[in-house]
PDB file of N, CA and C in Angstrom:
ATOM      1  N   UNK A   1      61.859 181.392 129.280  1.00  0.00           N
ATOM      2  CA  UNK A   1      61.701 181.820 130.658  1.00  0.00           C
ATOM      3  C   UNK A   1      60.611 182.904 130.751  1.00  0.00           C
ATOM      4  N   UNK A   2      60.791 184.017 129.711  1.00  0.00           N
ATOM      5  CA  UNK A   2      59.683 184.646 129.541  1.00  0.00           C
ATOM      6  C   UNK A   2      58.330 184.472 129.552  1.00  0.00           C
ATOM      7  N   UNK A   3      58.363 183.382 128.635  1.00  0.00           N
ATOM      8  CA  UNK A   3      56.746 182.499 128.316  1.00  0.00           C
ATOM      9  C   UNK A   3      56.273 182.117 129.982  1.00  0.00           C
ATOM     10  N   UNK A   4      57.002 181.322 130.390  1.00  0.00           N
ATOM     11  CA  UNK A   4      57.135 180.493 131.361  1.00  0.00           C
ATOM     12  C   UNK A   4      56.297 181.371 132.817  1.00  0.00           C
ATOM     13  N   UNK A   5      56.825 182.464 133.268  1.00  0.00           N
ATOM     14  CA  UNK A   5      56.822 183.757 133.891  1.00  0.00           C
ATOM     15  C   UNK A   5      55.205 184.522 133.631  1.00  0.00           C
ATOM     16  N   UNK A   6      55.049 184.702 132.095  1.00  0.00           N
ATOM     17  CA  UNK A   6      53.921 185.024 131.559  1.00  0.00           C
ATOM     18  C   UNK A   6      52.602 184.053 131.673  1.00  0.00           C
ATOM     19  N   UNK A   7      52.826 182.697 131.768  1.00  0.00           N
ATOM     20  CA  UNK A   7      51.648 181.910 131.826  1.00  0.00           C
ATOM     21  C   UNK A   7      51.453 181.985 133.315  1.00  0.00           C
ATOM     22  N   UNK A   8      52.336 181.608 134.054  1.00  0.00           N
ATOM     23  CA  UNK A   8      52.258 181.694 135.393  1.00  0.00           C
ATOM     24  C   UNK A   8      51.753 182.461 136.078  1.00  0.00           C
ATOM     25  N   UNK A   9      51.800 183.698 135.567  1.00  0.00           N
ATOM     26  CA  UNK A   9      50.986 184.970 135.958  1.00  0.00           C
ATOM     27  C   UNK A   9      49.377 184.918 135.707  1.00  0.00           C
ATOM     28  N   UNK A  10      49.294 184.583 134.143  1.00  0.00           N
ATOM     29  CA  UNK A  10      47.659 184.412 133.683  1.00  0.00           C
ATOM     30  C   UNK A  10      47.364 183.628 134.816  1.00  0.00           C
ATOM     31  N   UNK A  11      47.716 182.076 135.135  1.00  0.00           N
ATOM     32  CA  UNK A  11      47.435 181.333 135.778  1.00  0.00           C
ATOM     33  C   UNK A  11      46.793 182.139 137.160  1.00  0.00           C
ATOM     34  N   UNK A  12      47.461 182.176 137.694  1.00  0.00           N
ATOM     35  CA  UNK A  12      47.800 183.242 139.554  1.00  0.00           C
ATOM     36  C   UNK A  12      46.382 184.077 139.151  1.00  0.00           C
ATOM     37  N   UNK A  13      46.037 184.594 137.952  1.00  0.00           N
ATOM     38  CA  UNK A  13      45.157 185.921 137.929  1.00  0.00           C
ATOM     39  C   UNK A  13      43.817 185.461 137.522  1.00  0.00           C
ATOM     40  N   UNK A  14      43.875 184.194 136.687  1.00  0.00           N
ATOM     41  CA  UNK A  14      42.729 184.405 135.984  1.00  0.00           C
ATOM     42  C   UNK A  14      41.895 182.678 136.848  1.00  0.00           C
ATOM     43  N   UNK A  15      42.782 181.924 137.376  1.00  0.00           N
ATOM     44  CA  UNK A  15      42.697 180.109 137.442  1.00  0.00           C
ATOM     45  C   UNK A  15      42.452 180.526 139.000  1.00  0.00           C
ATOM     46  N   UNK A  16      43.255 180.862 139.675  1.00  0.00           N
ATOM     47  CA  UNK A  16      43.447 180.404 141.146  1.00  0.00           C
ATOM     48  C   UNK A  16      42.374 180.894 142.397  1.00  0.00           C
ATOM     49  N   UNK A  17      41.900 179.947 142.637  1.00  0.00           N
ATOM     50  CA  UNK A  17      40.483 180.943 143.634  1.00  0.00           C
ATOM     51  C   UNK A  17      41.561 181.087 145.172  1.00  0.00           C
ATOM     52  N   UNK A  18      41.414 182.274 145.020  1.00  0.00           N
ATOM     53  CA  UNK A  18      42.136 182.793 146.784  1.00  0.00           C
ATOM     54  C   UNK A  18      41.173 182.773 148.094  1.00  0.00           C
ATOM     55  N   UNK A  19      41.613 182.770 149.319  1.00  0.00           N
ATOM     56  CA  UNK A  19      40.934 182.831 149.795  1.00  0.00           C
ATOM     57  C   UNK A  19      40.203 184.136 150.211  1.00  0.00           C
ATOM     58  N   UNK A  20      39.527 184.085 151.539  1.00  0.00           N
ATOM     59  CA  UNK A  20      38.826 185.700 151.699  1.00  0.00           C
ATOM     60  C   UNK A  20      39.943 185.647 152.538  1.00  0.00           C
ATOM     61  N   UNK A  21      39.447 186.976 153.148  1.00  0.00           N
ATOM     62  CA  UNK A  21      40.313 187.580 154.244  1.00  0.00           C
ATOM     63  C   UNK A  21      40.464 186.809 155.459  1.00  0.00           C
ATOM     64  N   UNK A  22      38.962 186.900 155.928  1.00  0.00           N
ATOM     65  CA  UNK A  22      38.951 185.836 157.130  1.00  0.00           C
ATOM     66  C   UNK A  22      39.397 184.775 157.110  1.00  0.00           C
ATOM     67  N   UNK A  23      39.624 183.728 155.891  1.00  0.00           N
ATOM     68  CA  UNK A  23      39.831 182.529 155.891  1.00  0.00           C
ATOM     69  C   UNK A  23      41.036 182.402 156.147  1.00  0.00           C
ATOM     70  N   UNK A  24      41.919 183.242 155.522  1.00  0.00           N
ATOM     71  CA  UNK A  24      43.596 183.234 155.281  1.00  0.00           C
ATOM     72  C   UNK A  24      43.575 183.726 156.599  1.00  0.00           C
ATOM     73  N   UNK A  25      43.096 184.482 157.769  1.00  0.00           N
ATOM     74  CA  UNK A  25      43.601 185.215 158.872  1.00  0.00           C
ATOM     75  C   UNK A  25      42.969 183.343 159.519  1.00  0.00           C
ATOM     76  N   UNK A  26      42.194 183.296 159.331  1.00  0.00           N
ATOM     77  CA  UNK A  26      42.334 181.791 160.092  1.00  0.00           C
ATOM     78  C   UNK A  26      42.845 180.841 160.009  1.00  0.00           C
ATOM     79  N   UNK A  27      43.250 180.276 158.791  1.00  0.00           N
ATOM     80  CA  UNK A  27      44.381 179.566 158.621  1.00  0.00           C
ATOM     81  C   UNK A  27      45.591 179.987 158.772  1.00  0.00           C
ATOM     82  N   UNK A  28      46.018 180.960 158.977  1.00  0.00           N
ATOM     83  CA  UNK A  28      47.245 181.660 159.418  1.00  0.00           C
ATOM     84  C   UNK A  28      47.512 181.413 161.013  1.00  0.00           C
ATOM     85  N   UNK A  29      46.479 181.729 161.777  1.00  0.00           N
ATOM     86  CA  UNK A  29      46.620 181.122 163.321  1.00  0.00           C
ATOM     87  C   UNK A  29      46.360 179.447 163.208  1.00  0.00           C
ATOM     88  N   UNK A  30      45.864 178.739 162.891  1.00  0.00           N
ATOM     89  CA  UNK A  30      46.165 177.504 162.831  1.00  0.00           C
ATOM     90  C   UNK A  30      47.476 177.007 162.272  1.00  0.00           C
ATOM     91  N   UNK A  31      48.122 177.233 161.580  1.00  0.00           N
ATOM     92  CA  UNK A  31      49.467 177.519 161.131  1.00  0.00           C
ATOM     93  C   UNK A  31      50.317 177.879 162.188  1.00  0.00           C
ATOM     94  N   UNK A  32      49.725 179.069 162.745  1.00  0.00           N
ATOM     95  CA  UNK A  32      50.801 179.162 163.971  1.00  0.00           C
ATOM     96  C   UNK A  32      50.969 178.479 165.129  1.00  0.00           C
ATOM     97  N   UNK A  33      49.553 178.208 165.214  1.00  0.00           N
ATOM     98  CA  UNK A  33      49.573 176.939 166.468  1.00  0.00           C
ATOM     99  C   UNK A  33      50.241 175.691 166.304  1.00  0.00           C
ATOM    100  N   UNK A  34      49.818 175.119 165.346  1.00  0.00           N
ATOM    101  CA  UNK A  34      50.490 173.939 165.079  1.00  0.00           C
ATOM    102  C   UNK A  34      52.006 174.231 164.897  1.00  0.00           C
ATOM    103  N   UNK A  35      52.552 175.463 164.388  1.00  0.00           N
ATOM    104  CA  UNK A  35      53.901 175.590 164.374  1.00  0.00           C
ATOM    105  C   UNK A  35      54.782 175.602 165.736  1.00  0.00           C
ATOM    106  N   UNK A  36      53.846 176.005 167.279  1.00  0.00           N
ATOM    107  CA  UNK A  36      54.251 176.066 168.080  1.00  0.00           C
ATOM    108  C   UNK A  36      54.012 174.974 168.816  1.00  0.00           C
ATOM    109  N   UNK A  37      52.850 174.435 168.594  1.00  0.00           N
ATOM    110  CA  UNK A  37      53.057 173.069 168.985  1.00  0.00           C
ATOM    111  C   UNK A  37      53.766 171.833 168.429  1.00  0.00           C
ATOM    112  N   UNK A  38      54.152 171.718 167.457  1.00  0.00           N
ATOM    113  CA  UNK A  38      55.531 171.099 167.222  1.00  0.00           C
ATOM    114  C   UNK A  38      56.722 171.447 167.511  1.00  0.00           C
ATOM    115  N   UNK A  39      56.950 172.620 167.649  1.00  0.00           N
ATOM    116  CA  UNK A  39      58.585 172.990 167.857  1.00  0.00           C
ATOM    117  C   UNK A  39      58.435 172.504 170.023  1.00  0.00           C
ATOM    118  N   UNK A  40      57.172 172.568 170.151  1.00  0.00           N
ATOM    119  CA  UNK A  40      57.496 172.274 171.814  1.00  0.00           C
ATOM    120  C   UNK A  40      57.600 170.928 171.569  1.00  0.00           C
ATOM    121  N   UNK A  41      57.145 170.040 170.907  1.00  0.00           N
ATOM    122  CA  UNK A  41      57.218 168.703 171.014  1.00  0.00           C
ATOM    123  C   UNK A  41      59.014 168.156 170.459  1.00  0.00           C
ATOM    124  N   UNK A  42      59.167 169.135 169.589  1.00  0.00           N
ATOM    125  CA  UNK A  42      60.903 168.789 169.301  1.00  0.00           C
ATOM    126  C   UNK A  42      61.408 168.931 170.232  1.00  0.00           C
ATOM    127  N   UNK A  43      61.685 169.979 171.104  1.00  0.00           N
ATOM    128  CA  UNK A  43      62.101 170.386 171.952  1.00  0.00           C
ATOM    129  C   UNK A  43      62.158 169.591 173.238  1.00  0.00           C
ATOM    130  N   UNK A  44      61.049 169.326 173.548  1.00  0.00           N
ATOM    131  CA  UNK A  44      60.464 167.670 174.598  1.00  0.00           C
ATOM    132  C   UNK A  44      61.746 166.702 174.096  1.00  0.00           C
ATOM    133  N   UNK A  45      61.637 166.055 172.979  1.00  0.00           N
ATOM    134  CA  UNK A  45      61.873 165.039 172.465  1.00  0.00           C
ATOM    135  C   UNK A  45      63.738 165.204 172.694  1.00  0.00           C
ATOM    136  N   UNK A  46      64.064 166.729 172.434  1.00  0.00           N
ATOM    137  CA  UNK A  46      65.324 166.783 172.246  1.00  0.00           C
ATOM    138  C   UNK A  46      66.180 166.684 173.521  1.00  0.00           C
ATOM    139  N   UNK A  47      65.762 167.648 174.716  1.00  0.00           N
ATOM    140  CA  UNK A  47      65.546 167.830 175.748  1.00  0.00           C
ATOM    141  C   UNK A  47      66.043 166.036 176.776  1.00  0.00           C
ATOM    142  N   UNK A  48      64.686 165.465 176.419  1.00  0.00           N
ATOM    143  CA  UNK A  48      64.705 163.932 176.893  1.00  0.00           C
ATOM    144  C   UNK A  48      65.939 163.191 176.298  1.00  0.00           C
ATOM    145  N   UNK A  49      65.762 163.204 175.112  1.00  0.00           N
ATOM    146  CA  UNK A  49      67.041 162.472 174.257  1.00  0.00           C
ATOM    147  C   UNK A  49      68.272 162.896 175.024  1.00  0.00           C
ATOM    148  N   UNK A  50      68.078 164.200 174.851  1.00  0.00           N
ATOM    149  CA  UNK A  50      69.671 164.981 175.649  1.00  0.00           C
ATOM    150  C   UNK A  50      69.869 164.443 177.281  1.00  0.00           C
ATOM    151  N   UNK A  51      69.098 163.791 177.860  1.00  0.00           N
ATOM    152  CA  UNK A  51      69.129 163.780 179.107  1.00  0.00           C
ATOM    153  C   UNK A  51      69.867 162.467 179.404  1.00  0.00           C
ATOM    154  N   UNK A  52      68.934 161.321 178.411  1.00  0.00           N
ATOM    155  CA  UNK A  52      69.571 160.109 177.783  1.00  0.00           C
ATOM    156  C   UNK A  52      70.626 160.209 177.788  1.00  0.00           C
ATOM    157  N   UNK A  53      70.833 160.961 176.432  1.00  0.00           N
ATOM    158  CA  UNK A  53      72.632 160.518 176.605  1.00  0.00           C
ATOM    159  C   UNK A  53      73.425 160.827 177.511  1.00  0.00           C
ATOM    160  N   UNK A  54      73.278 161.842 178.484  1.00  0.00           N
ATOM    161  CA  UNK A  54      74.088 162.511 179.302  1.00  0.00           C
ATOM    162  C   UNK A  54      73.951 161.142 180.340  1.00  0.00           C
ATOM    163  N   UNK A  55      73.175 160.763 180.597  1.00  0.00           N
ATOM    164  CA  UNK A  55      72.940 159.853 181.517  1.00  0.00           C
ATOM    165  C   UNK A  55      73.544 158.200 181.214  1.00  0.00           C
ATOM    166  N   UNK A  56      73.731 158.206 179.689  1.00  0.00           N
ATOM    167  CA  UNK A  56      74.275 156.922 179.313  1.00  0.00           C
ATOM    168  C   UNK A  56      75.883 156.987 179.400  1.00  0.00           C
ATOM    169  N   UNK A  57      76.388 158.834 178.892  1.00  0.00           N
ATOM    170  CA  UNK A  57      77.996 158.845 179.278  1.00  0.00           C
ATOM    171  C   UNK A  57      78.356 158.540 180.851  1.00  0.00           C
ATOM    172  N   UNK A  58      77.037 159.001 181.502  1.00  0.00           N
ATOM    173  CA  UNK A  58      78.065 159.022 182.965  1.00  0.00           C
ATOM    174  C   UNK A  58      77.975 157.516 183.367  1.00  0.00           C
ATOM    175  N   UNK A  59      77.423 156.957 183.278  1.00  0.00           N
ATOM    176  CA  UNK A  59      76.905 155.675 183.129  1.00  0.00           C
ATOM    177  C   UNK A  59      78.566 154.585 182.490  1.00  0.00           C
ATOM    178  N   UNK A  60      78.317 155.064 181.485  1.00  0.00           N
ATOM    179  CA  UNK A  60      80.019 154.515 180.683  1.00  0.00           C
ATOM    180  C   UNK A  60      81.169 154.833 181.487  1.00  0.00           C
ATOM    181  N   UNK A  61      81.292 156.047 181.967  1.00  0.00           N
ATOM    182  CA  UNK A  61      82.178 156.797 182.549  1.00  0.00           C
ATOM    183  C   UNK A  61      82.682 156.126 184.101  1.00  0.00           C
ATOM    184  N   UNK A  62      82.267 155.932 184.633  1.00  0.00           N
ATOM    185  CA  UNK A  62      82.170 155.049 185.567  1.00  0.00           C
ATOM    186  C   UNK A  62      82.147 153.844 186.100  1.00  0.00           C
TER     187      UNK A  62
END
């Protein structure tokens, strides 16, 4: 586990090109957008679905 922990680190320090600042602050708002534009589209989807069924019980119900 030690070893394991230890390479992983070299790796992270010596292998991995990071980004700059700006890049990560821009992919970070694209990230967020798209995070908010999916949760509205679940929400749509859930919303409608929910309306569905409410509309298929009263439907049965009757």
């Amino acid at each position: 586990m030690v070893n394991y922990i230890t390479e992983s680190y070299k790796e992270l320090r010596n292998h991995v090109t990071w980004p700059s600042w700006a890049e990560a602050q821009r992919l970070t708002v694209i990230v967020a957008v798209f995070s908010v534009l999916l949760s509205l589209a679940i929400w749509g989807v859930d919303t409608v679905f929910g309306e569905v069924v409410g509309l298929y019980f009263e439907w049965i119900k009757s």
